[in-house]
Protein backbone atom coordinates (compact mmCIF):
# COMPACT_ATOMS: atom_id res chain seq x y z
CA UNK A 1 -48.61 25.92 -45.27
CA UNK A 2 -45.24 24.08 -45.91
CA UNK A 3 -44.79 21.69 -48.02
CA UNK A 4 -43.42 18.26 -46.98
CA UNK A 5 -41.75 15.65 -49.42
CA UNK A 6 -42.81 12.29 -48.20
CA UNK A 7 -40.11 8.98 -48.65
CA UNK A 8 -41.79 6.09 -50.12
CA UNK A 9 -41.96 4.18 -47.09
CA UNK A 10 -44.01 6.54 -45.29
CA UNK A 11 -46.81 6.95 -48.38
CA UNK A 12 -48.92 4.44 -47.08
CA UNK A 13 -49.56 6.73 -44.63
CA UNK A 14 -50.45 9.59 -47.11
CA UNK A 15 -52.69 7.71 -48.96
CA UNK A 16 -49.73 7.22 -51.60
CA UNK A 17 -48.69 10.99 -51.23
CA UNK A 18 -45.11 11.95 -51.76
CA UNK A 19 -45.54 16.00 -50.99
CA UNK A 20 -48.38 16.86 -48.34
CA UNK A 21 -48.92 20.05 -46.65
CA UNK A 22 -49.28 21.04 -43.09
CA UNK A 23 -48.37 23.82 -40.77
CA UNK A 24 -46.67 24.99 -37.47
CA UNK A 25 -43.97 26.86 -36.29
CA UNK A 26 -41.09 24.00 -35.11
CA UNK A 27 -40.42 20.63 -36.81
CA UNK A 28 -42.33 19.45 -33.90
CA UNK A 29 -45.84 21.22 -34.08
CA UNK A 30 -45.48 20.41 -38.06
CA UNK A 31 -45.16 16.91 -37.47
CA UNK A 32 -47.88 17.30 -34.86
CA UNK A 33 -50.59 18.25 -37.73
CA UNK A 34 -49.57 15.80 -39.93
CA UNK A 35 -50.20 13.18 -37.20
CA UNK A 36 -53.57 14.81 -36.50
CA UNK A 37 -54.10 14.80 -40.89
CA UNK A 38 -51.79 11.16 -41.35
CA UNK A 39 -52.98 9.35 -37.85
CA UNK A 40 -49.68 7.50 -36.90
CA UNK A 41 -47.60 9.35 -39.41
CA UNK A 42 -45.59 11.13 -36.10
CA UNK A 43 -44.49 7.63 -34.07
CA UNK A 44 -43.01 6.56 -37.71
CA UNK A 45 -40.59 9.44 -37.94
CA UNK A 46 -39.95 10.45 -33.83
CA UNK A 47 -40.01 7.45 -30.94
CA UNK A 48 -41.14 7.41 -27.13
CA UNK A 49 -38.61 9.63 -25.90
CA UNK A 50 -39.54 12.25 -28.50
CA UNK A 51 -36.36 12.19 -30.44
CA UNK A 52 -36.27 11.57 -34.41
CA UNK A 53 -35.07 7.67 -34.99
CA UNK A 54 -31.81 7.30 -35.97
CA UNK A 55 -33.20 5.92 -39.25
CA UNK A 56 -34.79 9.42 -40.15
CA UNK A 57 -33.67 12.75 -41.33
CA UNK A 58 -35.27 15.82 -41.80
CA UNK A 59 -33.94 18.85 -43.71
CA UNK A 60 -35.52 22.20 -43.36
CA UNK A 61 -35.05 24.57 -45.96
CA UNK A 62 -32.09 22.87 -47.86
CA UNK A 63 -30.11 22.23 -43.95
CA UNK A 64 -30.10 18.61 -42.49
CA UNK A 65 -31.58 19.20 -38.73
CA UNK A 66 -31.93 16.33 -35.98
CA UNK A 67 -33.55 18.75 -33.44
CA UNK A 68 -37.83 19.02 -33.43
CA UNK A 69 -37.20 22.26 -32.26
CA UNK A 70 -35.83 23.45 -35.58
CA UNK A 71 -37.89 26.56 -36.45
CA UNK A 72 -39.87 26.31 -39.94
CA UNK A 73 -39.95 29.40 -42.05
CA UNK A 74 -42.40 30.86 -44.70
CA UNK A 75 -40.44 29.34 -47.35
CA UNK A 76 -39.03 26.19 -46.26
CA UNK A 77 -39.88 23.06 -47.61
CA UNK A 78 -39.02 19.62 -45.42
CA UNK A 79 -37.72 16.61 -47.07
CA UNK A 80 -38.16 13.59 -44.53
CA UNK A 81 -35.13 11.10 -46.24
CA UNK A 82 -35.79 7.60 -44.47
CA UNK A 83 -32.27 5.25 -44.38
CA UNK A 84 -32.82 2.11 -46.20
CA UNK A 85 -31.55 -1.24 -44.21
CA UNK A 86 -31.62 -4.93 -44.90
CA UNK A 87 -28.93 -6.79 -46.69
């Protein structure tokens, strides 16, 4: 199981979780089970072409990565950091 550090504006998803576990071998089959665990958790972080939104990043075991095919190893932890807007 990794863990994953959850930003505040995706806890309402988690149930108010900031650090959730889930598996898989890429970015994208981990963010796969925590869609099936977190139902619409996935569309919040990746949009309809299946790329991560601009708004999101993801770093794998301490290295910033914008690709879902990023592998995930037995160690790693992912940080999801979500850009803040407004004005």
């Amino acid at each position: 199981m990794t863990v994953v550090h959850v930003p505040s504006p995706l806890h309402s998803y988690t149930g108010g979780r900031s650090q959730v576990a889930a598996t898989g071998p890429t970015l994208s089959d981990l963010l796969t089970d925590l869609d099936r665990q977190f139902p619409g958790f996935r569309f919040r972080v990746v949009d309809e072409q299946d790329r991560i939104r601009s708004t999101i990043l993801f770093y794998v075991g301490g290295k910033v990565t914008r690709s879902l095919l990023t592998l995930i190893g037995a160690a790693d932890e992912v940080h999801i950091i979500a850009a803040l807007s407004g004005g």
